[in-house]
Protein backbone atom coordinates (compact mmCIF):
# COMPACT_ATOMS: atom_id res chain seq x y z
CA UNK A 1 30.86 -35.55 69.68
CA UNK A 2 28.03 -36.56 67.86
CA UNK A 3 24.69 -34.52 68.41
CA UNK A 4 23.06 -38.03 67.86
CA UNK A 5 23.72 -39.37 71.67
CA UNK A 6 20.58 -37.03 73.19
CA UNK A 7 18.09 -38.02 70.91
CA UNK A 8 19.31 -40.85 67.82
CA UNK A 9 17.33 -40.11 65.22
CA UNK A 10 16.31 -43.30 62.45
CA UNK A 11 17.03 -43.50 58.61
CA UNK A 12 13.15 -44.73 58.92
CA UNK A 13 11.08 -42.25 60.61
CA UNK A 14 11.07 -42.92 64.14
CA UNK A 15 12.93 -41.60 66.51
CA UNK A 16 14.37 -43.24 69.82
CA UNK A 17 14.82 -41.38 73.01
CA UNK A 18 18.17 -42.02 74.88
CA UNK A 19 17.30 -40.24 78.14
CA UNK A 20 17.45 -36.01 78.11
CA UNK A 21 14.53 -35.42 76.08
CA UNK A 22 11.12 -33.72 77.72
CA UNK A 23 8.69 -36.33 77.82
CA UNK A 24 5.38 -36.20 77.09
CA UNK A 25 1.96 -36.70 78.81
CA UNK A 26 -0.04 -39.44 77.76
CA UNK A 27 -2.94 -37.30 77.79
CA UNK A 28 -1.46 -34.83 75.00
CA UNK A 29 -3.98 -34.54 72.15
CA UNK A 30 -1.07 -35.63 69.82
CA UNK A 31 0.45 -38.36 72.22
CA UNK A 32 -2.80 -40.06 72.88
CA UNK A 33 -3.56 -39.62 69.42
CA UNK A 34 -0.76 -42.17 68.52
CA UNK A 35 -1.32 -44.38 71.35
CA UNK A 36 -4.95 -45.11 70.20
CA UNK A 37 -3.73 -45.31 66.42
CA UNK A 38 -1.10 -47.88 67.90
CA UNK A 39 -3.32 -49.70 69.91
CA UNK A 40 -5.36 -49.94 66.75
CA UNK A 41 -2.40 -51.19 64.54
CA UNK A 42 -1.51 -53.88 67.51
CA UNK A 43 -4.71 -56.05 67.10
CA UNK A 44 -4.87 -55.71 63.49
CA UNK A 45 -1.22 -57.50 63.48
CA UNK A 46 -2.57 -59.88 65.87
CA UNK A 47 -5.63 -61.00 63.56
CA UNK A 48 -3.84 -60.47 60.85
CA UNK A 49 -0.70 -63.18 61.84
CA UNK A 50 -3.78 -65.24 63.12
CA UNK A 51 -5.25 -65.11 59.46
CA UNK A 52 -2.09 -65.68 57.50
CA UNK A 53 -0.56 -68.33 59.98
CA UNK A 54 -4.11 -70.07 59.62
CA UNK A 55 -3.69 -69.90 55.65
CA UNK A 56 -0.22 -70.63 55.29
CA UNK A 57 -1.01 -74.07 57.59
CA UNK A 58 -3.98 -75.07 55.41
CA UNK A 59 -2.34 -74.37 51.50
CA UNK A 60 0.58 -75.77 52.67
CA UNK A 61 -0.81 -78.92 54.44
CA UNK A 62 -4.38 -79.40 53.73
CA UNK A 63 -5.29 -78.21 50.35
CA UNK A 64 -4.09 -79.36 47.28
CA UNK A 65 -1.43 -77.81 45.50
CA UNK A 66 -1.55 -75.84 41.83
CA UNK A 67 -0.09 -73.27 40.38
CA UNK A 68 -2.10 -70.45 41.42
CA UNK A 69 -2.18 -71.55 45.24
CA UNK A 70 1.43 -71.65 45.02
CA UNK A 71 1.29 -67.64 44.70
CA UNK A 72 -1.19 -67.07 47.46
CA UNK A 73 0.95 -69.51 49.83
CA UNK A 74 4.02 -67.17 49.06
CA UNK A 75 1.96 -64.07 49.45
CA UNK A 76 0.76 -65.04 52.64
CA UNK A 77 4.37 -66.23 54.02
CA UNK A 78 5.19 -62.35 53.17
CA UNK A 79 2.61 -60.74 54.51
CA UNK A 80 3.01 -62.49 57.57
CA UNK A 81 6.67 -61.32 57.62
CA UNK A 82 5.65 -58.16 57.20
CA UNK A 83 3.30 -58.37 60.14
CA UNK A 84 5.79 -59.96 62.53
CA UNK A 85 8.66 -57.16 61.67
CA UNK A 86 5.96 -54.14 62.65
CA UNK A 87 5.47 -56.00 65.67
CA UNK A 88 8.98 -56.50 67.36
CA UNK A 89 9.91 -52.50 65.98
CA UNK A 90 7.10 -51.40 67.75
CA UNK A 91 8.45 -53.81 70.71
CA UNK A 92 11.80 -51.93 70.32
CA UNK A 93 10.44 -48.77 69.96
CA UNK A 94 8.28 -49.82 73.34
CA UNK A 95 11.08 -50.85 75.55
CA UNK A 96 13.84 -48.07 74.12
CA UNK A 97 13.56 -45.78 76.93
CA UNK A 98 13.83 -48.91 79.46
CA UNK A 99 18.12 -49.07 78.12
CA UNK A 100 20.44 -46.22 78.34
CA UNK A 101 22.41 -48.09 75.22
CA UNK A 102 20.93 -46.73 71.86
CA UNK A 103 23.02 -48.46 70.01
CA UNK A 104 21.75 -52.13 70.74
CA UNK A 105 18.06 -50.35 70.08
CA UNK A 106 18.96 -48.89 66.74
CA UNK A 107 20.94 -52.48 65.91
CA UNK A 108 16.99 -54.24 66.30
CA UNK A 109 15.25 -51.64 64.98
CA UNK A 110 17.63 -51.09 61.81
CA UNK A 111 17.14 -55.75 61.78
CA UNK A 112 13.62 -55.70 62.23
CA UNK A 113 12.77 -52.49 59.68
CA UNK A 114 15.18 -54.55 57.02
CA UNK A 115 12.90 -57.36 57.38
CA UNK A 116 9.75 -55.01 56.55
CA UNK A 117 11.51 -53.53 54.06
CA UNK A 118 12.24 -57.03 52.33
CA UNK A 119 8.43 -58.92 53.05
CA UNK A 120 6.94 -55.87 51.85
CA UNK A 121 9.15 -55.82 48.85
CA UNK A 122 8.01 -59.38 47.96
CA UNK A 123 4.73 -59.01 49.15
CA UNK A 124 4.60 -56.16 46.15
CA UNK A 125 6.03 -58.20 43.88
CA UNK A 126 4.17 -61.19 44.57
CA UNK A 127 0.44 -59.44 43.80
CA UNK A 128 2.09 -57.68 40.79
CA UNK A 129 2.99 -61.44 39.50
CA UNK A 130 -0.30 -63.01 40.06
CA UNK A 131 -2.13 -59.88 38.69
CA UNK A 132 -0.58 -60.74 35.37
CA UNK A 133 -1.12 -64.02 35.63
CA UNK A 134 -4.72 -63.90 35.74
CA UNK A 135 -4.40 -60.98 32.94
CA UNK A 136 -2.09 -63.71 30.85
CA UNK A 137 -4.90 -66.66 31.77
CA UNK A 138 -8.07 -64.67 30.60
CA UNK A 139 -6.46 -62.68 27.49
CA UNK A 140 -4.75 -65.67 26.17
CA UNK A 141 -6.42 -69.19 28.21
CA UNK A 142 -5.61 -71.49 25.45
CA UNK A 143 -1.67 -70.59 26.38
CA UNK A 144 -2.46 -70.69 29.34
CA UNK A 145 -3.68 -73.95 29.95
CA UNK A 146 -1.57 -75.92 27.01
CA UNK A 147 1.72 -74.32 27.40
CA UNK A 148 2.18 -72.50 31.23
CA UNK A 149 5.13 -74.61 32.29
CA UNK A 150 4.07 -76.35 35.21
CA UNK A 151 6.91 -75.00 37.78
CA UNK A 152 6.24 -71.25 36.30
CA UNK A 153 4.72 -70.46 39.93
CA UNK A 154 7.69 -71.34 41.75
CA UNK A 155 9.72 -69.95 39.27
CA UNK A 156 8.37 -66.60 39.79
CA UNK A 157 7.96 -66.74 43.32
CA UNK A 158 11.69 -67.94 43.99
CA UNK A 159 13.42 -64.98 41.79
CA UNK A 160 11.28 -62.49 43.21
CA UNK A 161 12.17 -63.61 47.00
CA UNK A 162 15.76 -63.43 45.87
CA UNK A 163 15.10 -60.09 43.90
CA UNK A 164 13.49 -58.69 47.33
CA UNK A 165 16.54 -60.25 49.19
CA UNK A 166 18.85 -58.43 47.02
CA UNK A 167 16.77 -54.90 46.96
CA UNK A 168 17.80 -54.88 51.10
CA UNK A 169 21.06 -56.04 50.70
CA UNK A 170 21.51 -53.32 48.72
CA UNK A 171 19.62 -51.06 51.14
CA UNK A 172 21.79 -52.01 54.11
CA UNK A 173 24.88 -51.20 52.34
CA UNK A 174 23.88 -47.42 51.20
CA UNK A 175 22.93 -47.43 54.81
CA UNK A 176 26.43 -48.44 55.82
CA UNK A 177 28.01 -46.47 53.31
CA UNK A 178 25.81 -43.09 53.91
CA UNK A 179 25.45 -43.01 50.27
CA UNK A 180 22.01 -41.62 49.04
CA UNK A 181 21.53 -39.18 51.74
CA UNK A 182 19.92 -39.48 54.78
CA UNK A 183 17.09 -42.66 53.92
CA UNK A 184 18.05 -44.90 51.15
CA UNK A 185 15.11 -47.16 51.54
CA UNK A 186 13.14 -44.02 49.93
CA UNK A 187 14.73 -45.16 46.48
CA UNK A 188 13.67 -48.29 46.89
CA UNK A 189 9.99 -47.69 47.57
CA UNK A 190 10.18 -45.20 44.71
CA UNK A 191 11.80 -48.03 42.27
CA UNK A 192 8.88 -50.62 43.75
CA UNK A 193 6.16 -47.71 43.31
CA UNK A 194 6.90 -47.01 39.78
CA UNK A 195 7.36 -50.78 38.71
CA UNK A 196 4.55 -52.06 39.71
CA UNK A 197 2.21 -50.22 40.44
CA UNK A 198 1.10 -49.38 36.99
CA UNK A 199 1.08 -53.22 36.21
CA UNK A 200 -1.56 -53.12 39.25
CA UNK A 201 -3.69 -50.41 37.82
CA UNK A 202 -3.34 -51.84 34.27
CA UNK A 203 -4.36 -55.72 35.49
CA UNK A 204 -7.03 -53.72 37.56
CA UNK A 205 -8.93 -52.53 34.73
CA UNK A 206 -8.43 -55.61 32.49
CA UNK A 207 -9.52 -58.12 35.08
CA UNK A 208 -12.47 -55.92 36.21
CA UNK A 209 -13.52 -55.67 32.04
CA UNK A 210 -13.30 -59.43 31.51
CA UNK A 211 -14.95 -60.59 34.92
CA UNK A 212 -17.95 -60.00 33.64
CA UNK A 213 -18.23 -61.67 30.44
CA UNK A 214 -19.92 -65.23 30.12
CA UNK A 215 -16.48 -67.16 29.21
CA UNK A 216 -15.22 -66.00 32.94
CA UNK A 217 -18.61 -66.62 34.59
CA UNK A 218 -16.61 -69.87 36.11
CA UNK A 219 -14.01 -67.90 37.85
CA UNK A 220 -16.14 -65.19 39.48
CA UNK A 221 -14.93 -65.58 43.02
CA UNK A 222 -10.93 -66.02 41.92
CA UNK A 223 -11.43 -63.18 39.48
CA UNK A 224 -13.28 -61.00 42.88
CA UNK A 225 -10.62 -61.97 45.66
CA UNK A 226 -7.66 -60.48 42.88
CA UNK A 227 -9.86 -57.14 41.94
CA UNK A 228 -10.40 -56.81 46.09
CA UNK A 229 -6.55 -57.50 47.04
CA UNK A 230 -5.24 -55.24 44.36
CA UNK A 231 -7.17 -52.62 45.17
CA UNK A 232 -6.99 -52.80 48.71
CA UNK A 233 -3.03 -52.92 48.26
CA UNK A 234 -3.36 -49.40 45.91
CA UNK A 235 -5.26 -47.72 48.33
CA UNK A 236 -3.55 -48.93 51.41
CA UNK A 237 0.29 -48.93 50.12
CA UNK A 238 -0.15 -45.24 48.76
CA UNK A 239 -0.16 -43.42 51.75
CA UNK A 240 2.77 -45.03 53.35
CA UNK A 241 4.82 -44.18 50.18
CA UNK A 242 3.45 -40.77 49.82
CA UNK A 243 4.12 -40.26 53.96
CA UNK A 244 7.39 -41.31 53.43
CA UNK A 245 8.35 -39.13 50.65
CA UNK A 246 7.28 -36.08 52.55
CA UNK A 247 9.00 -37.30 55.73
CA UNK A 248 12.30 -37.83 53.87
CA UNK A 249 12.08 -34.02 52.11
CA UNK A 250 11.39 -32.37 55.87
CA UNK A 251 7.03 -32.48 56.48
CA UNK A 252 7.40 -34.65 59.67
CA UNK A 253 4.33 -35.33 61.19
CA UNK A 254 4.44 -38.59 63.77
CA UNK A 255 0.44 -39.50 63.82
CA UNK A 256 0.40 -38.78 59.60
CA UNK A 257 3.32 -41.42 59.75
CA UNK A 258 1.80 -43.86 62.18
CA UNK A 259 -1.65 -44.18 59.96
CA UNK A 260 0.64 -44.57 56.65
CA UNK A 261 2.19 -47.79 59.02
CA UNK A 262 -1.42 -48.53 60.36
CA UNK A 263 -2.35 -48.69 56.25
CA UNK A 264 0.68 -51.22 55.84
CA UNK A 265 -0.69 -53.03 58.74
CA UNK A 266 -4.36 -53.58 57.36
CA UNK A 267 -3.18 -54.39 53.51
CA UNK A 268 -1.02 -57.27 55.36
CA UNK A 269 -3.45 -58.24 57.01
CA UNK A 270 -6.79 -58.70 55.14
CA UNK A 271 -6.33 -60.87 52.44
CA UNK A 272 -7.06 -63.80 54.54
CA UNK A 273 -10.76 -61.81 55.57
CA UNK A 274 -11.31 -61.46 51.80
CA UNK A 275 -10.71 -65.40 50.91
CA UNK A 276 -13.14 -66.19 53.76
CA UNK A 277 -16.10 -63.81 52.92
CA UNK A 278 -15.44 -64.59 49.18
CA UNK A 279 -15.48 -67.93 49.77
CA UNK A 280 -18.41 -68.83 51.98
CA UNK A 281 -21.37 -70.29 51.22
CA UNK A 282 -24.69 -68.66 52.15
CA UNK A 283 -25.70 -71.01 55.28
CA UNK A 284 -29.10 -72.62 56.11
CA UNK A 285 -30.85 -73.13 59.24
CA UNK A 286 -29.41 -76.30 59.32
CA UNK A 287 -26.41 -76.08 57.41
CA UNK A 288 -22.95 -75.54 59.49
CA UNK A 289 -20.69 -72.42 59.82
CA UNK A 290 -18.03 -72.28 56.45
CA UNK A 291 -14.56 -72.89 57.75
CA UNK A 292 -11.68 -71.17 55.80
CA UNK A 293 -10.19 -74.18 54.78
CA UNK A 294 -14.07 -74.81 53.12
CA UNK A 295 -13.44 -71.18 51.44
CA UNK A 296 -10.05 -71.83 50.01
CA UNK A 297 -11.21 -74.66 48.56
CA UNK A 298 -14.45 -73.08 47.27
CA UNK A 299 -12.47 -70.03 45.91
CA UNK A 300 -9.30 -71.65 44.75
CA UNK A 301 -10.38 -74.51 43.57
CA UNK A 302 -12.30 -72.39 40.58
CA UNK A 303 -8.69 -72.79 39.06
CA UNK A 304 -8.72 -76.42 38.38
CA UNK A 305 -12.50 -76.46 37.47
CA UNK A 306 -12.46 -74.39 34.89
CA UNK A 307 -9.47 -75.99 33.58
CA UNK A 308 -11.04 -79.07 33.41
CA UNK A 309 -14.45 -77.73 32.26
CA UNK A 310 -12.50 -76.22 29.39
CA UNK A 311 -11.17 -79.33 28.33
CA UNK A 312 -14.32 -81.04 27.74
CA UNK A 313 -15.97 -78.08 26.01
CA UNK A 314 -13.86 -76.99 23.13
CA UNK A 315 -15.91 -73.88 22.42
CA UNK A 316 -14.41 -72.14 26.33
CA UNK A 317 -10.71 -72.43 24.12
């Protein structure tokens, strides 16, 4: 009844095989293609959970809390979702052709894509809200440092976890519904894109202008590890949204789609890199390795220094 039971074609951009489809060799140029691209996108999720577990454990436990660790905590929790949701699709995806029963595939796959779909979301939202912070901190650091409510961080963070929360409800039931045509998740990507990704840009150029100016001297390395992630998320995010758009208006092309995921993959993934080689400490012969708790601390803790420096120098207000 429904041409659907031969091959079941995702909302998303991957397809799952039932059973009476020609396979493929592994050695096709185009099937090893992916498998090498996939094989690629499988260790970066497995250094990059390793990374953001290892950060999560340490803000949350070892260092000491403030407001600005409070938004890399969060933006590590969603990153890491992100992570673990690519992994058990591509697990599904894996395994498909094992079960005769596409439904219970599509039921994981459809679970596990809505859980991408909302970490990425926050993840998005999360660097969007400490860009601006740091914009808000060195355009206006006497408000900043009299009158930021102390609880603004979790604030922030909690409405936009519930904002990302609500952004997939509202994703599964167009999904349910059929409304929006054939992907509805493209609308939200779109509505993400065009929200905040000029806020990125923008905070991009203004941090990048005022990082080099003697009052900021003291927050170098915080000021470098936002520039880095932000840009790494603009060039890494665009080609998964620009992919998608294509894929959704006919121009399918499996190994273009599997490097926009592989681009997902490595923005989720190397913020935790970035705080480490940011925050190290040029070693001696006899000096020992820097740890990443040691670089967290080094590059994080530039927030409460130069709050406190400021305070004792009235000319830095």
């Amino acid at each position: 009844k429904d041409p659907q039971t031969k091959t079941y074609k995702l909302k998303y951009g991957t397809t799952l095989n039932a059973s009476k489809t020609p396979e493929m060799s592994p050695l096709d140029d185009n099937n090893l293609t992916r498998n090498l691209i996939n094989g690629f996108i499988a260790l970066i999720c497995i250094l990059g959970l390793v990374g953001n577990g290892r950060t999560i454990y340490l803000l949350a436990f070892s260092i000491k809390r403030n407001p600005f660790t409070t938004f890399i905590l969060n933006l590590s929790i969603a990153d890491f979702g992100v992570l673990t949701s690519l992994i058990l699709a591509a697990i599904v995806v894996v395994v498909s052709p094992l079960y005769k029963d596409t439904y219970i595939d599509q039921t994981f796959f459809f679970l596990f894509f809505e859980l991408f779909s909302f970490t990425y979301s926050a993840s998005q939202f999360l660097l969007t809200a400490i860009s601006l912070d740091r914009c808000v901190a060195v355009l206006f650091p006497l408000w900043h440092r009299c009158h930021r409510p102390q609880n603004l961080s979790t604030l922030v963070c909690s409405f936009i976890w519930i904002l990302s929360f609500l952004l997939s409800a509202l994703h599964y039931i167009l999904y349910q519904t059929n409304s929006f045509g054939r992907s509805p998740v493209l609308y939200q990507l779109i509505v993400n894109g065009l929200l905040c990704t000029p806020l990125m840009v923008g905070s991009t150029v203004t941090l990048w202008i005022n990082m080099w100016s003697k009052s900021q001297r003291n927050q170098r390395k915080l000021l470098t590890i936002i520039l880095l992630a932000l840009l790494f998320f603009l060039l890494f995010s665009l080609p998964i949204y620009v992919l998608y758009v294509f894929y959704h208006f006919g121009f399918r092309h499996a190994v273009l789609l599997t490097i926009g995921i592989g681009c997902a993959t490595l923005n989720s993934s190397i913020n935790p890199l970035l705080y480490f080689l940011v925050g190290r400490k040029k070693r001696g012969k006899d000096q020992p390795r820097t740890s990443l708790k040691m670089a967290l601390q080094r590059v994080f803790g530039d927030e409460q220094e130069s709050s406190e420096g400021s305070f004792s120098d009235g000319s830095k207000l």
